[in-house]
Protein backbone atom coordinates (compact mmCIF):
# COMPACT_ATOMS: atom_id res chain seq x y z
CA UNK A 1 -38.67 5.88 -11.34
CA UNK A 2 -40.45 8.94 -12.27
CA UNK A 3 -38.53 11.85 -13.78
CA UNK A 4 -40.18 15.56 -13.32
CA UNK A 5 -39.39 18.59 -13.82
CA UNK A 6 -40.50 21.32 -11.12
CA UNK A 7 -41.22 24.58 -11.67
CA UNK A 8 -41.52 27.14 -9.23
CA UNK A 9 -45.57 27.75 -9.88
CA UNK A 10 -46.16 24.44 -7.68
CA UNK A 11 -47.18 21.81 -10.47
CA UNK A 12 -44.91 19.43 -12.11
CA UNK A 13 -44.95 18.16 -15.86
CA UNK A 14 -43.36 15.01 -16.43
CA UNK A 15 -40.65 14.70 -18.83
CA UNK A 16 -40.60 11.23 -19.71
CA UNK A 17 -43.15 8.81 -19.86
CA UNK A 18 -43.69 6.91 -16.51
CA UNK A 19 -44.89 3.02 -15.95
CA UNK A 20 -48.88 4.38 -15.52
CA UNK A 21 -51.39 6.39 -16.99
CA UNK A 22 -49.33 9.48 -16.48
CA UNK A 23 -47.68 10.51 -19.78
CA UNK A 24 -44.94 12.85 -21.45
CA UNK A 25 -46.44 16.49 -20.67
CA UNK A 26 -48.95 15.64 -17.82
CA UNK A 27 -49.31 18.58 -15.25
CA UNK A 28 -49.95 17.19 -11.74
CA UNK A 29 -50.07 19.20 -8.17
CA UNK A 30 -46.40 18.73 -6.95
CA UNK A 31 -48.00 17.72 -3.39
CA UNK A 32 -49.53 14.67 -4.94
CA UNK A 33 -45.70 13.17 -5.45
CA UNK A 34 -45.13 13.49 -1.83
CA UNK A 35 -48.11 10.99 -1.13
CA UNK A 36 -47.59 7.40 -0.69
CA UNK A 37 -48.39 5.32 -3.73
CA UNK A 38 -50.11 2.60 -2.00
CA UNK A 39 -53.35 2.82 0.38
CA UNK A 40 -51.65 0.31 2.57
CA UNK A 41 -48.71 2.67 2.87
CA UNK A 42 -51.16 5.63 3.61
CA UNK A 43 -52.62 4.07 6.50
CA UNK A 44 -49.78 3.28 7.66
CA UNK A 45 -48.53 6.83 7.60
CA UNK A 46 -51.91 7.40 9.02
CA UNK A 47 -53.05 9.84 5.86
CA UNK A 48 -56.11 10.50 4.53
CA UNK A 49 -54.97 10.31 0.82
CA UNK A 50 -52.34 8.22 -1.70
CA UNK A 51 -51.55 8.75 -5.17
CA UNK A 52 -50.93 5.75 -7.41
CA UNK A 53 -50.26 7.43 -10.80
CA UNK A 54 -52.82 5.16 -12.09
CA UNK A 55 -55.84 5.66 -13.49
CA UNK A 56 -59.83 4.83 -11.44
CA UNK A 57 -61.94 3.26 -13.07
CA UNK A 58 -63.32 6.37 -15.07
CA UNK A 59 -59.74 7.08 -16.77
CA UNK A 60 -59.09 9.69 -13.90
CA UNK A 61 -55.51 10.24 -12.83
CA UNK A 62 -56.05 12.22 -9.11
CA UNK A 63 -55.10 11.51 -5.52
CA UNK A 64 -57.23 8.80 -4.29
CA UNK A 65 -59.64 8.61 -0.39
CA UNK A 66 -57.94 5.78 1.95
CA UNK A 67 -61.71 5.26 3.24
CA UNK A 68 -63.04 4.69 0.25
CA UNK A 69 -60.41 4.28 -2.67
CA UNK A 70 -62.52 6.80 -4.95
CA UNK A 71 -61.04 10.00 -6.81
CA UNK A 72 -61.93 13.57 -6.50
CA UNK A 73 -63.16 13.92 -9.68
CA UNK A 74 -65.33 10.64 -9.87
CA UNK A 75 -67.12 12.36 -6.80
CA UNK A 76 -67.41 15.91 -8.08
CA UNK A 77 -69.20 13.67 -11.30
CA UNK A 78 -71.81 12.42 -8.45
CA UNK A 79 -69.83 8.54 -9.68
CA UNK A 80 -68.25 8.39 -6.02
């Protein structure tokens, strides 16, 4: 179980270090915890994204595409 602290401003920083890439001090969009953590889950839920806490391939930690599995950030980098 993740513990977070959340602060009014809309991101959260964890406080303890979670089972994932995600460690002691990370800032992440509070909206991304809402997400499911599984693709399966998302399509099920019939959403466009999921959040895994785990890193992609290229050491990103971001909400991931259910059509495609790929990152944000690998696709701003032209990698997705």
């Amino acid at each position: 179980m993740m513990h977070v602290h959340i602060p009014a401003h809309g991101l959260v920083r964890t406080t303890i270090k979670v089972p994932s890439a995600l460690q002691k001090g990370d800032v992440i969009p509070r909206t991304w915890l809402a997400l499911p953590r599984t693709k399966a889950a998302a399509i099920a839920r019939d959403l466009p994204w999921y959040f895994t806490g785990e890193p992609c391939p290229h050491g990103h930690v971001s909400i991931r595409k259910v059509t495609c599995s790929g990152c944000p950030a690998c696709r701003r980098e032209g990698r997705g």
